[in-house]
PDB file of N, CA and C in Angstrom:
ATOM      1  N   UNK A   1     116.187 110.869  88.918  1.00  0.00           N
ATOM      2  CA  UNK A   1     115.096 111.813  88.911  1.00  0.00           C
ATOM      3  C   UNK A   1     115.596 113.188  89.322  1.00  0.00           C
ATOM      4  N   UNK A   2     114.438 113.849  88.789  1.00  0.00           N
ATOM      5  CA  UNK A   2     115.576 115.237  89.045  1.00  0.00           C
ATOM      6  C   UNK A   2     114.743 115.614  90.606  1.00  0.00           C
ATOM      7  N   UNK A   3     115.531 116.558  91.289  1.00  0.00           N
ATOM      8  CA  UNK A   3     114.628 117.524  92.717  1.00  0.00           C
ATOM      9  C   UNK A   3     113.093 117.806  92.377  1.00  0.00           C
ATOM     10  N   UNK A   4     112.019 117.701  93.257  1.00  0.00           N
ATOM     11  CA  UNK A   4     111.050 117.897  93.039  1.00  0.00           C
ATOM     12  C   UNK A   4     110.693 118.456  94.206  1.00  0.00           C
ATOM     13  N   UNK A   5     110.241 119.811  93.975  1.00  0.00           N
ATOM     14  CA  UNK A   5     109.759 120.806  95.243  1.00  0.00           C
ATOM     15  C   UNK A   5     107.899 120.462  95.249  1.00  0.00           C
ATOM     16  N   UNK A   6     107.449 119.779  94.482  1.00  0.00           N
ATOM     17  CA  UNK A   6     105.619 119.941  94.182  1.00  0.00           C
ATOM     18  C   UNK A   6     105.584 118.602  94.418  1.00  0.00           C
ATOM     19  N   UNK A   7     104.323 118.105  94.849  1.00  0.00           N
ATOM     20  CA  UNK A   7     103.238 116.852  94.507  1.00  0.00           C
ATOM     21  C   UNK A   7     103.415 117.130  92.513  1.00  0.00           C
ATOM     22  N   UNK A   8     103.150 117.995  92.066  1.00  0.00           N
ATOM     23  CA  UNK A   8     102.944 118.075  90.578  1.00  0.00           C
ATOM     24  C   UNK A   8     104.279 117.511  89.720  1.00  0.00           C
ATOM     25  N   UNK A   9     105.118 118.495  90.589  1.00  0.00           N
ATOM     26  CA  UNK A   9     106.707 117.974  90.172  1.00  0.00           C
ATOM     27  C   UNK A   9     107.261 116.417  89.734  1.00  0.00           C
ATOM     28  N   UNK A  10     106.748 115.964  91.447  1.00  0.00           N
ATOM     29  CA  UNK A  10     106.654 114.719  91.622  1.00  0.00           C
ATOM     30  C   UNK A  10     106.451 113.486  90.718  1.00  0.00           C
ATOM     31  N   UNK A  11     104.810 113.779  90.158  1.00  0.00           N
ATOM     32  CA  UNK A  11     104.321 113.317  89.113  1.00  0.00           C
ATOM     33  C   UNK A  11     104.947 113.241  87.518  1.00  0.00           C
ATOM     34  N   UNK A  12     105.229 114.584  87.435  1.00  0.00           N
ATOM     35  CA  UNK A  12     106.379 114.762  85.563  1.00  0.00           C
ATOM     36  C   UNK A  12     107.385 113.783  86.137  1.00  0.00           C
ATOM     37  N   UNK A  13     107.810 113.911  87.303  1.00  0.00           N
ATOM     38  CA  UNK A  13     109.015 112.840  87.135  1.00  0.00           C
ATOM     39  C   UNK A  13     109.070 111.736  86.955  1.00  0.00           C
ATOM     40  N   UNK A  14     108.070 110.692  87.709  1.00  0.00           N
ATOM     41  CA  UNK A  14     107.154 110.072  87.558  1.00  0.00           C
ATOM     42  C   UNK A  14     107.170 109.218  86.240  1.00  0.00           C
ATOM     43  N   UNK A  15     106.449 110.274  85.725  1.00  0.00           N
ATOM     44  CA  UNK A  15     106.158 109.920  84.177  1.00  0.00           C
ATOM     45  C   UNK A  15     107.391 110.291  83.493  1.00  0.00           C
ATOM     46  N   UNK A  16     108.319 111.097  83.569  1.00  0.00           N
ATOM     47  CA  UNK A  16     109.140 110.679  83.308  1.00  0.00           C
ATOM     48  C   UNK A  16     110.117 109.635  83.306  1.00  0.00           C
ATOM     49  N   UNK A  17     110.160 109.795  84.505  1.00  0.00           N
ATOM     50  CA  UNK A  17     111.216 107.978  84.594  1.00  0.00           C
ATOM     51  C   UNK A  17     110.310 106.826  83.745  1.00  0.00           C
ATOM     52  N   UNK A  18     109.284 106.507  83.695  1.00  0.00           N
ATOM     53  CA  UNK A  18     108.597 105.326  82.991  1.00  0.00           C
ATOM     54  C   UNK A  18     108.721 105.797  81.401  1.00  0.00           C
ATOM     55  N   UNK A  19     108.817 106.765  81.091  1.00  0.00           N
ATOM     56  CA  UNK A  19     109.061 106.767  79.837  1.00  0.00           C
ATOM     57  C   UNK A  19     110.320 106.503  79.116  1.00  0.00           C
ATOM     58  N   UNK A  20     111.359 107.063  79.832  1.00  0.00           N
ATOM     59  CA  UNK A  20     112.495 106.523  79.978  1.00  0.00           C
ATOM     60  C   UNK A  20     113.125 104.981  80.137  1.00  0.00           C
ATOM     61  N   UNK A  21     112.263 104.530  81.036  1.00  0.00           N
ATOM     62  CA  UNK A  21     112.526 103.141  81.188  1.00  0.00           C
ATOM     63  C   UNK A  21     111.423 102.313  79.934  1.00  0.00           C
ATOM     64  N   UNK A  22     110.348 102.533  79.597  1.00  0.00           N
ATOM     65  CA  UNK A  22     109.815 102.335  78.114  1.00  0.00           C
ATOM     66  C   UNK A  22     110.629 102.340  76.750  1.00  0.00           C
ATOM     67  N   UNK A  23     111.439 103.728  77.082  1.00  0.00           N
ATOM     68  CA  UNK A  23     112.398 103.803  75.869  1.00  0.00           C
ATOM     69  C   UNK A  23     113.427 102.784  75.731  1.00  0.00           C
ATOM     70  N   UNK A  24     114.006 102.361  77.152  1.00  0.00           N
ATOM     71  CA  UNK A  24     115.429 102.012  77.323  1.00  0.00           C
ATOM     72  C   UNK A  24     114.797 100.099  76.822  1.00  0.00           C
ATOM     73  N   UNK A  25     113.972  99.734  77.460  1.00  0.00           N
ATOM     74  CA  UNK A  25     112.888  98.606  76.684  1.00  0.00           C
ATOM     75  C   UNK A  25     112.832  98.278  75.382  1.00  0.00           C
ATOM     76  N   UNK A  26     112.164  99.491  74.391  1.00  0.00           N
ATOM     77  CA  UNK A  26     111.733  99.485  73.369  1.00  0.00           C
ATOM     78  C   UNK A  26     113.223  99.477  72.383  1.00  0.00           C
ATOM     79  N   UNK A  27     114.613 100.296  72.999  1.00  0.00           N
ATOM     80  CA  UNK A  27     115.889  99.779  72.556  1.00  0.00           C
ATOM     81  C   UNK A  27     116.715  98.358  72.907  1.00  0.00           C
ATOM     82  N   UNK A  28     115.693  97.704  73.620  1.00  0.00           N
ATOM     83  CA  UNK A  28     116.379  96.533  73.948  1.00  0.00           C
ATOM     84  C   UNK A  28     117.789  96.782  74.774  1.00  0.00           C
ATOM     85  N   UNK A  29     117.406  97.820  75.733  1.00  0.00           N
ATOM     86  CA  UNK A  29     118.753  97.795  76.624  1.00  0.00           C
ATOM     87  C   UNK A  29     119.342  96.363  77.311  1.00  0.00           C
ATOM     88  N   UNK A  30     120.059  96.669  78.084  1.00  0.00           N
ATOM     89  CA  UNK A  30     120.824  95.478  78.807  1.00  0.00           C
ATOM     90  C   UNK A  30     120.116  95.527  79.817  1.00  0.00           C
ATOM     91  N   UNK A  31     120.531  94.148  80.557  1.00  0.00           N
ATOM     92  CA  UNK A  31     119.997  94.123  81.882  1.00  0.00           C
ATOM     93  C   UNK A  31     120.575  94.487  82.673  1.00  0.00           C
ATOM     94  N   UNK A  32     121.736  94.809  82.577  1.00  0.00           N
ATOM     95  CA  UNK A  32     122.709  96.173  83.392  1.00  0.00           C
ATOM     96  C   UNK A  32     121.735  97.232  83.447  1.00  0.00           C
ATOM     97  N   UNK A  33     121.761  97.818  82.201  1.00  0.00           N
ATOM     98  CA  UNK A  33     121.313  99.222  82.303  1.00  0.00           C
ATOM     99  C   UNK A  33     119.968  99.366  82.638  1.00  0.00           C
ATOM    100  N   UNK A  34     118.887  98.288  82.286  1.00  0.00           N
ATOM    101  CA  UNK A  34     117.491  98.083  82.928  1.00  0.00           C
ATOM    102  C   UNK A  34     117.529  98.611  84.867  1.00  0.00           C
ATOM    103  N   UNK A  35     118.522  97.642  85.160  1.00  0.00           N
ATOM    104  CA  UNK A  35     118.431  97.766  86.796  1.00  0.00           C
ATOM    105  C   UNK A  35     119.136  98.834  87.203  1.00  0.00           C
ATOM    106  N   UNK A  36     120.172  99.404  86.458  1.00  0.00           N
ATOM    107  CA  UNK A  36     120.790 100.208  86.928  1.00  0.00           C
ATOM    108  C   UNK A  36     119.999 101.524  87.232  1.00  0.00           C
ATOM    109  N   UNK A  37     118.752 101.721  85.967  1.00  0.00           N
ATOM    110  CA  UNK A  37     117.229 102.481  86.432  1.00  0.00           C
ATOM    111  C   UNK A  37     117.124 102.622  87.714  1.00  0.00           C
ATOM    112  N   UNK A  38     117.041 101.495  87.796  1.00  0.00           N
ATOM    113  CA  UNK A  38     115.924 101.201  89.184  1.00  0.00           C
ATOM    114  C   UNK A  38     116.952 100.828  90.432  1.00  0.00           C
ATOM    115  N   UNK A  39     118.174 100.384  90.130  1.00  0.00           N
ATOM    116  CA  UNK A  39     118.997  99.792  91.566  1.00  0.00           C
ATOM    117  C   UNK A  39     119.509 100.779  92.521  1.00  0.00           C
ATOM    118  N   UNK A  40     119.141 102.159  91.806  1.00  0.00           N
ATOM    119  CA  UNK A  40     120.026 103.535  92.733  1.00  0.00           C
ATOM    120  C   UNK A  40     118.651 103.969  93.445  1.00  0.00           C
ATOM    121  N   UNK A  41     119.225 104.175  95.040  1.00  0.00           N
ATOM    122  CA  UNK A  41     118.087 104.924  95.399  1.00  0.00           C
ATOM    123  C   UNK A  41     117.620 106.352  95.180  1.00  0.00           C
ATOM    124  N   UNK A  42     116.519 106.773  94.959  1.00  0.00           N
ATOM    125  CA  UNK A  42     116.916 107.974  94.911  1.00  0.00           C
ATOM    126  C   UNK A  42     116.854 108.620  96.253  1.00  0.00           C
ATOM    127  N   UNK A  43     116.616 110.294  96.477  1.00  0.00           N
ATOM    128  CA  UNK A  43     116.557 111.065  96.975  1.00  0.00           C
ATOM    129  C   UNK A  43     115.362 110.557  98.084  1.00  0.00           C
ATOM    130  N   UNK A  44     115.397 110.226  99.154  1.00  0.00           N
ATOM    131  CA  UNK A  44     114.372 110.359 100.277  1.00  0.00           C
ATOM    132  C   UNK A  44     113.506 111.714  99.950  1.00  0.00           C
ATOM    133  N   UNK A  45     112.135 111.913  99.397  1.00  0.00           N
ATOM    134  CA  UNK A  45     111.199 113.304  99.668  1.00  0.00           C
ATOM    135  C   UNK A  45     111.195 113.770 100.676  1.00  0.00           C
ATOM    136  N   UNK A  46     110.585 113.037 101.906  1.00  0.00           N
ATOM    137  CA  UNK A  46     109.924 113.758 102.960  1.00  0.00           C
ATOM    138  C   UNK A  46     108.415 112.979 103.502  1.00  0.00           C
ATOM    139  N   UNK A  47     108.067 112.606 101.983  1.00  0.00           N
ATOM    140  CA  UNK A  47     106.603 112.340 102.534  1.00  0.00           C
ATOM    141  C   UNK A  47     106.385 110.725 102.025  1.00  0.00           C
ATOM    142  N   UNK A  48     105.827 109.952 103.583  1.00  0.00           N
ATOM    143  CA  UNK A  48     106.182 108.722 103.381  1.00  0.00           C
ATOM    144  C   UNK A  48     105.307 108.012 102.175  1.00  0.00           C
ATOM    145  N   UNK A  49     104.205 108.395 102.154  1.00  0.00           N
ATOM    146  CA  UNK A  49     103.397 107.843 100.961  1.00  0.00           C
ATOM    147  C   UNK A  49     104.800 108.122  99.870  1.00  0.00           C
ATOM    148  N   UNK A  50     104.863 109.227  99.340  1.00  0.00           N
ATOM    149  CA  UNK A  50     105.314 109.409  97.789  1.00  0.00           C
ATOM    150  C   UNK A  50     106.915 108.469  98.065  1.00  0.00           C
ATOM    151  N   UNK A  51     107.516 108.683  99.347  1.00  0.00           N
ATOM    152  CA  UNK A  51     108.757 107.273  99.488  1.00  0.00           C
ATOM    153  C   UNK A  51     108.410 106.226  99.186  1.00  0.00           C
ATOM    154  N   UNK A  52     107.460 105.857  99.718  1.00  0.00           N
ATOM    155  CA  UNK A  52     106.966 104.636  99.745  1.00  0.00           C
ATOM    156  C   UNK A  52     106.621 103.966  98.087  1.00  0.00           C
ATOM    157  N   UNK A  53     106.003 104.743  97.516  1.00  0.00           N
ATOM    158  CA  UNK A  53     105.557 104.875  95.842  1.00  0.00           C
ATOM    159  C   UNK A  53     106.404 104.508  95.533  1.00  0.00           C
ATOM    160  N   UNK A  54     107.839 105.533  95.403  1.00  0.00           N
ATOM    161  CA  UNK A  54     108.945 105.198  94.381  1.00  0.00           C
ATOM    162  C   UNK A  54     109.632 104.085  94.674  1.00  0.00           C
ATOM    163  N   UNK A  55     109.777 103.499  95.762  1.00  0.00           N
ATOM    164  CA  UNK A  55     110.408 102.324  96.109  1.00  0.00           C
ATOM    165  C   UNK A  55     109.036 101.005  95.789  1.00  0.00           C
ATOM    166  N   UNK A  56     107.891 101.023  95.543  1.00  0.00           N
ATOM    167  CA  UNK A  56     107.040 100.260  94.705  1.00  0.00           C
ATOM    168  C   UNK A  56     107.060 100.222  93.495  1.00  0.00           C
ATOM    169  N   UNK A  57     107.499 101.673  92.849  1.00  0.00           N
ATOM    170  CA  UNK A  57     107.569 101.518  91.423  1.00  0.00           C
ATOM    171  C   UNK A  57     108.559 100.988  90.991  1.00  0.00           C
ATOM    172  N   UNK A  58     110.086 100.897  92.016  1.00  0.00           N
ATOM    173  CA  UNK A  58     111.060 100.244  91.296  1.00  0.00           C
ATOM    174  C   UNK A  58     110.866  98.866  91.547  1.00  0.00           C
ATOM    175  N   UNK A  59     110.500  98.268  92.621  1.00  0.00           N
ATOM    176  CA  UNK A  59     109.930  96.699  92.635  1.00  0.00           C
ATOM    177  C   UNK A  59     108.710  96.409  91.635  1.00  0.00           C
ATOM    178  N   UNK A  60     108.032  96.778  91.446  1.00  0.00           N
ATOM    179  CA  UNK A  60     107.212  96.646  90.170  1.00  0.00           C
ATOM    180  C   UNK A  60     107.934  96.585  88.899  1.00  0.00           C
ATOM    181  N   UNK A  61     108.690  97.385  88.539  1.00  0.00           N
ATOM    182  CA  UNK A  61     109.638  97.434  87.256  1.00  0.00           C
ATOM    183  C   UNK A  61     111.057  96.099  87.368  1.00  0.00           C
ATOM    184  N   UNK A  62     111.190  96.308  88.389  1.00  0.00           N
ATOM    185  CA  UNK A  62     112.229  94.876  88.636  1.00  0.00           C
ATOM    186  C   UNK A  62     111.572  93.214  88.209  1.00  0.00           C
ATOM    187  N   UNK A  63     110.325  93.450  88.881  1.00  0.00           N
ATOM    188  CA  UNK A  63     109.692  92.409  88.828  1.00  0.00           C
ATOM    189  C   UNK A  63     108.844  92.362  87.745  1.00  0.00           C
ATOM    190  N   UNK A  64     108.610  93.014  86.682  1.00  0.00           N
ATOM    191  CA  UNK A  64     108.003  92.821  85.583  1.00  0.00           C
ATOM    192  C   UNK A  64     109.357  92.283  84.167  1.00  0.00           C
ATOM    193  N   UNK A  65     110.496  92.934  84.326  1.00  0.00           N
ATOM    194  CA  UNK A  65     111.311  93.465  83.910  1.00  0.00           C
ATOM    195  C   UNK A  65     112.326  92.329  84.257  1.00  0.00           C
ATOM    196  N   UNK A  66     112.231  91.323  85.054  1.00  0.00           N
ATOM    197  CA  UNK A  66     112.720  89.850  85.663  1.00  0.00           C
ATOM    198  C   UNK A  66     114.065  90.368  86.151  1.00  0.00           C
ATOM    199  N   UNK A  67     114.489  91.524  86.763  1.00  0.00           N
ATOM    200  CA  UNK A  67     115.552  92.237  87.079  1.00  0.00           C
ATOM    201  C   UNK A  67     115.969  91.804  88.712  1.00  0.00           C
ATOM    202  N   UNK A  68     116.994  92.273  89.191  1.00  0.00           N
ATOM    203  CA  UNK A  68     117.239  91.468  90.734  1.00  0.00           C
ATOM    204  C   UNK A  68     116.073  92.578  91.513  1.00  0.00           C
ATOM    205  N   UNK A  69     116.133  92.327  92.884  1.00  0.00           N
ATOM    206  CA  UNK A  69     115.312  92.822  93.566  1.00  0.00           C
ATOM    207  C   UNK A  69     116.218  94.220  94.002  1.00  0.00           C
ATOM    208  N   UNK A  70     115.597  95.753  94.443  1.00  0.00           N
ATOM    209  CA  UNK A  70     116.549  96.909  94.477  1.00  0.00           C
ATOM    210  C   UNK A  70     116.677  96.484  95.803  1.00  0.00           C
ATOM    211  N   UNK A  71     117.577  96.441  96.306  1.00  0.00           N
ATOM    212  CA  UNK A  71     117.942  96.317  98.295  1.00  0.00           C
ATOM    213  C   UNK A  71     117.095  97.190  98.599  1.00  0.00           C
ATOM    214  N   UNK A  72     117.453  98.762  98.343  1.00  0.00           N
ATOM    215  CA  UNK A  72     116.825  99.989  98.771  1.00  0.00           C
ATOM    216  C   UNK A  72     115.326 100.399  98.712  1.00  0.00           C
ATOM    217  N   UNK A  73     114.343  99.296  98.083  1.00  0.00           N
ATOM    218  CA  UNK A  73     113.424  99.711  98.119  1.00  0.00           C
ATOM    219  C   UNK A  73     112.628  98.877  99.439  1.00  0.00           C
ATOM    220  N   UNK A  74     113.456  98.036 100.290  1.00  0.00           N
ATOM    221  CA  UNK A  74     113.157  97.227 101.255  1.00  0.00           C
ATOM    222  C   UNK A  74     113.400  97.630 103.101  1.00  0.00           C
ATOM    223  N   UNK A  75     114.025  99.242 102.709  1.00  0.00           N
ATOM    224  CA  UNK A  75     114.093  99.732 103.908  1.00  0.00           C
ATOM    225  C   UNK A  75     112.422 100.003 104.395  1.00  0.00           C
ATOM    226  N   UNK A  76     113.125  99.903 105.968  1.00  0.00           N
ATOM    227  CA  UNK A  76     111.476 100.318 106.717  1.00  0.00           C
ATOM    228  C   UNK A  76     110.988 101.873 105.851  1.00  0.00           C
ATOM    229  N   UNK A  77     111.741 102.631 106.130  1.00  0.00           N
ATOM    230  CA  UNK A  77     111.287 104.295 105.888  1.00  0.00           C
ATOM    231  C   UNK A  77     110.647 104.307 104.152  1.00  0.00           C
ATOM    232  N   UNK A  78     110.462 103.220 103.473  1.00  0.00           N
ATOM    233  CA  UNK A  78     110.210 102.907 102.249  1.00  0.00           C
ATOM    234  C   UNK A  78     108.445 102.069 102.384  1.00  0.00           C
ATOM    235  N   UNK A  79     108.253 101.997 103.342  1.00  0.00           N
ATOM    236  CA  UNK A  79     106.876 101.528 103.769  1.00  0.00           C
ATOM    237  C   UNK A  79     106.126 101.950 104.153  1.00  0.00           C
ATOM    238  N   UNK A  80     104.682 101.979 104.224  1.00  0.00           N
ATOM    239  CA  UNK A  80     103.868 102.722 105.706  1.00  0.00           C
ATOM    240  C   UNK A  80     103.336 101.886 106.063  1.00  0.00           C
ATOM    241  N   UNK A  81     103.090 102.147 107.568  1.00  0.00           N
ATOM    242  CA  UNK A  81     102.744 101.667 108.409  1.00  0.00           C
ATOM    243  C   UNK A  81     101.183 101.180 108.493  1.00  0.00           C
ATOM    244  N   UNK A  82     100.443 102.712 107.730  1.00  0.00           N
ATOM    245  CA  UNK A  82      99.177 101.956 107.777  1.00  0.00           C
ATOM    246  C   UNK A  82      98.446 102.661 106.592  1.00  0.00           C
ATOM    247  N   UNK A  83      97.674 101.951 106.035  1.00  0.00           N
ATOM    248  CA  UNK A  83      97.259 101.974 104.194  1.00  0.00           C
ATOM    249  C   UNK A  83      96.911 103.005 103.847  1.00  0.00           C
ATOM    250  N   UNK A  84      97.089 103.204 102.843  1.00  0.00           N
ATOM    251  CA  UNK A  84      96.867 104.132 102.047  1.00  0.00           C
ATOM    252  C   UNK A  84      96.046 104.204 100.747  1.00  0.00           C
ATOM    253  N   UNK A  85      95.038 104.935 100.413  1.00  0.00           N
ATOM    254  CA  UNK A  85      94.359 103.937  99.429  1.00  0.00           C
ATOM    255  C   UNK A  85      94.492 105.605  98.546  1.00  0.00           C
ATOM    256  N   UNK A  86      94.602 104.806  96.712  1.00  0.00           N
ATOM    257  CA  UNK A  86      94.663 105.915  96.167  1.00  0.00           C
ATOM    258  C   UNK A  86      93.344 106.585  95.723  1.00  0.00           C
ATOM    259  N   UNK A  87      91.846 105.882  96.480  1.00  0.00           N
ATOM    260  CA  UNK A  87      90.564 106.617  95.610  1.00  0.00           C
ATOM    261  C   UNK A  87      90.349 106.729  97.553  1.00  0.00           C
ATOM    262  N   UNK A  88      89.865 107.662  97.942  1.00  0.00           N
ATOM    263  CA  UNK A  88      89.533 108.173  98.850  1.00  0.00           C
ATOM    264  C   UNK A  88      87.882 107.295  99.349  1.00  0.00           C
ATOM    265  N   UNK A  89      87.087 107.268  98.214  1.00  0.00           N
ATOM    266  CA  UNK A  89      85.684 106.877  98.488  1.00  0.00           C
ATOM    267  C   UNK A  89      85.935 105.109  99.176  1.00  0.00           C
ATOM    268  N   UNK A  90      84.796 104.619 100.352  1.00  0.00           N
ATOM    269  CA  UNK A  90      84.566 103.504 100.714  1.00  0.00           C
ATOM    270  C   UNK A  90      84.571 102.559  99.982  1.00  0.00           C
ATOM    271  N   UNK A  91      83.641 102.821  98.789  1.00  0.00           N
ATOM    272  CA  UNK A  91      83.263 101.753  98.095  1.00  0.00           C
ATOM    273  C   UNK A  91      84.469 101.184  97.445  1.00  0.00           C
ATOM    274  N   UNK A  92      85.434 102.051  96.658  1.00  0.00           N
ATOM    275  CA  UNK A  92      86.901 101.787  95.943  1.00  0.00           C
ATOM    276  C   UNK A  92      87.533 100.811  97.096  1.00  0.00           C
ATOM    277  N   UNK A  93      87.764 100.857  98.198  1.00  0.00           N
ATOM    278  CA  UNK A  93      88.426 100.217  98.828  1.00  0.00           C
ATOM    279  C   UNK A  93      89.069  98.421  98.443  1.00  0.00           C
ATOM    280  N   UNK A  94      88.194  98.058  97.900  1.00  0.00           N
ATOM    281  CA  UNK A  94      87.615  96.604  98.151  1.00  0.00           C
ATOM    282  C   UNK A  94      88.311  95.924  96.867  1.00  0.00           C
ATOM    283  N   UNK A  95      88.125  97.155  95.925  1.00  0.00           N
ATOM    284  CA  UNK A  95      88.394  97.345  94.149  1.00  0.00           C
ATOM    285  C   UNK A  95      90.011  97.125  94.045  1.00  0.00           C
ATOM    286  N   UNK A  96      90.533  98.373  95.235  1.00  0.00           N
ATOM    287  CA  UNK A  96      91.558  98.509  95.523  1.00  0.00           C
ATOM    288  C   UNK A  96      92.293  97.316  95.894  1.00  0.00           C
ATOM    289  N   UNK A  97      92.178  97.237  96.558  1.00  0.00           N
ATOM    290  CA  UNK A  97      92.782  96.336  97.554  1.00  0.00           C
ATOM    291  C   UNK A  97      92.848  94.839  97.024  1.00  0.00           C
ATOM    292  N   UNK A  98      91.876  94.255  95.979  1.00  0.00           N
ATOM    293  CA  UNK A  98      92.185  93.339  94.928  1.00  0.00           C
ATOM    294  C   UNK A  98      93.056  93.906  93.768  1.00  0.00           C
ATOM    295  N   UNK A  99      92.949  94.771  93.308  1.00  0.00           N
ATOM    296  CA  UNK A  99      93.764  95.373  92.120  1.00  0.00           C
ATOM    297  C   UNK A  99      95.031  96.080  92.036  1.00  0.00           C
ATOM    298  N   UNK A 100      95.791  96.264  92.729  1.00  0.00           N
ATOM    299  CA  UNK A 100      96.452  96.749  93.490  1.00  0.00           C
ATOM    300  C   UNK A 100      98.147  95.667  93.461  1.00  0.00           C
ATOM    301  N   UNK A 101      99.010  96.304  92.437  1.00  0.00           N
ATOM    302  CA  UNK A 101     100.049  95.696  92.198  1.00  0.00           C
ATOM    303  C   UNK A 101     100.744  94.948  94.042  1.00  0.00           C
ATOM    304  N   UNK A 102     101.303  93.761  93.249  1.00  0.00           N
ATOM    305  CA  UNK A 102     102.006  93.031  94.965  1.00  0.00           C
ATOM    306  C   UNK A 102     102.848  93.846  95.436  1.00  0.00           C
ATOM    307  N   UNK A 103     103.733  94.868  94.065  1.00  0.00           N
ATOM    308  CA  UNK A 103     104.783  95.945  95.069  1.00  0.00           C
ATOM    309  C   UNK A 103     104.267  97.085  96.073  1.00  0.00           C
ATOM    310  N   UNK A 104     102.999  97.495  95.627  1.00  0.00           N
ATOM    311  CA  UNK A 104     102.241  98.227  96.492  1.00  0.00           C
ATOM    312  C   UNK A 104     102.036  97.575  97.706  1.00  0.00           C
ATOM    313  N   UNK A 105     101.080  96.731  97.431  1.00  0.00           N
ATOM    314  CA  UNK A 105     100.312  95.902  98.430  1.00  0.00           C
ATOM    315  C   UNK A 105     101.261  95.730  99.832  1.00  0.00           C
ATOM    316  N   UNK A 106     102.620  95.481  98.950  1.00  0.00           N
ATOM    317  CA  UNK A 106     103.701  95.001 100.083  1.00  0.00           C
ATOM    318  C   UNK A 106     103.923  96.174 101.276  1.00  0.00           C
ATOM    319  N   UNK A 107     103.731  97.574 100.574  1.00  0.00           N
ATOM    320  CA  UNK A 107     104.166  98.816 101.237  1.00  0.00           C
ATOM    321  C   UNK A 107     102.557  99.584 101.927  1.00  0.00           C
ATOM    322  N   UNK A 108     102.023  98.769 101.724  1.00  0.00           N
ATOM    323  CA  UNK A 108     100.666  99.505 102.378  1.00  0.00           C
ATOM    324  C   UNK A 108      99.827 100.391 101.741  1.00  0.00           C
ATOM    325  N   UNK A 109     100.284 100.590  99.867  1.00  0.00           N
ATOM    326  CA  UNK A 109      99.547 101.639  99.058  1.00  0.00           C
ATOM    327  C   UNK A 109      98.885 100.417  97.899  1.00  0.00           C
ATOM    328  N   UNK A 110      97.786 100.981  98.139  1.00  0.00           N
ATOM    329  CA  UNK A 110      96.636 100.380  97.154  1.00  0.00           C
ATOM    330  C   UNK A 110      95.991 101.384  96.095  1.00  0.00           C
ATOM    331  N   UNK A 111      96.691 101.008  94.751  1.00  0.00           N
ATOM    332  CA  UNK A 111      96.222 101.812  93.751  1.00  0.00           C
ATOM    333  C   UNK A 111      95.625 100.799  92.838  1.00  0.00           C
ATOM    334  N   UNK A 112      95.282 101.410  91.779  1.00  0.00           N
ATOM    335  CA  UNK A 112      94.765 100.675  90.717  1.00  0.00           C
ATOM    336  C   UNK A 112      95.204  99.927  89.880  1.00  0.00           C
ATOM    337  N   UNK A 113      95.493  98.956  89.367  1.00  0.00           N
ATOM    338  CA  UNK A 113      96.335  97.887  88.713  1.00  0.00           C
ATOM    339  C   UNK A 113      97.050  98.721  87.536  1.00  0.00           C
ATOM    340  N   UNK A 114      96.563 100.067  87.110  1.00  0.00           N
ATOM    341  CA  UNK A 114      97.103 100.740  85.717  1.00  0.00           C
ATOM    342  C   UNK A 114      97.614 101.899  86.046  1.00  0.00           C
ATOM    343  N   UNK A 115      98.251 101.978  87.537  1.00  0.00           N
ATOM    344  CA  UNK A 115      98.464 103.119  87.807  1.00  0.00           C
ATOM    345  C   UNK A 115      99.843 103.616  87.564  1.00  0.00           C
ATOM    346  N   UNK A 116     101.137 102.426  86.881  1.00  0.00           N
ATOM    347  CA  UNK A 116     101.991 102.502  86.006  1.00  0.00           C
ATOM    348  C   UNK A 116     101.625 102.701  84.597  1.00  0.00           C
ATOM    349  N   UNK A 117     100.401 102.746  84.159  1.00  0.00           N
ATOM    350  CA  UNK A 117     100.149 102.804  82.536  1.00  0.00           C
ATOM    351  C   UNK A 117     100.966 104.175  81.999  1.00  0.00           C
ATOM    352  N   UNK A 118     101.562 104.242  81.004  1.00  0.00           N
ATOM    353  CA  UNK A 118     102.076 105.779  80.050  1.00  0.00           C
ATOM    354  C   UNK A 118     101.387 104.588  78.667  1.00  0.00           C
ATOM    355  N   UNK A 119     100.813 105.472  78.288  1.00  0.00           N
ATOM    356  CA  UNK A 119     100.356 105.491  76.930  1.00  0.00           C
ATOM    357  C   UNK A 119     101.711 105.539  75.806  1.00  0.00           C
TER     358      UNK A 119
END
């Protein structure tokens, strides 16, 4: 991924990397090069939610993707401590918190089951 100074930044990259890893899919890459995606850590941000994310998104992609598990996405500083939900309102909570991929779940962020979707 490249440096990302924004929350916005963040996001193109984001969507970038999944498109990338869509592509590398849709060419029938190796399973070398599948994990090799996902087996490098990247760059620590700063902010533990969005750490926490990218080290869910690569266990999500490992584990969809039947790839080994990344070591690096299993450090503490790759977790939070206490939840995080991605719809702010009460009622979502509940929605959340059933729907809500196991790589999240594991790290304390509860998003929406499609919150890897790229069209």
């Amino acid at each position: 991924m490249r440096r990302a100074e924004t929350t916005g930044d963040i996001g193109y990259n984001l969507a970038d990397f999944l498109d990338h890893m869509n592509l590398l899919v849709q060419q029938r890459a190796t399973r070398r090069k599948l994990f090799g995606a996902v087996g490098h850590e990247p760059p620590r941000i700063g902010n533990a939610v969005q750490d926490a994310y990218l080290a869910a998104v690569a266990v999500h992609l490992a584990n969809t993707l039947h790839l080994p598990f990344p070591r690096w996405a299993d450090k503490k500083c790759r977790r939070l401590e206490r939840p995080w939900f991605a719809l702010p309102d009460t009622w979502a909570r509940a929605w959340l918190l059933r729907d809500s991929p196991a790589a999240f779940r594991e790290r304390n962020l509860f998003t929406t089951e499609d919150a890897l979707f790229r069209a």
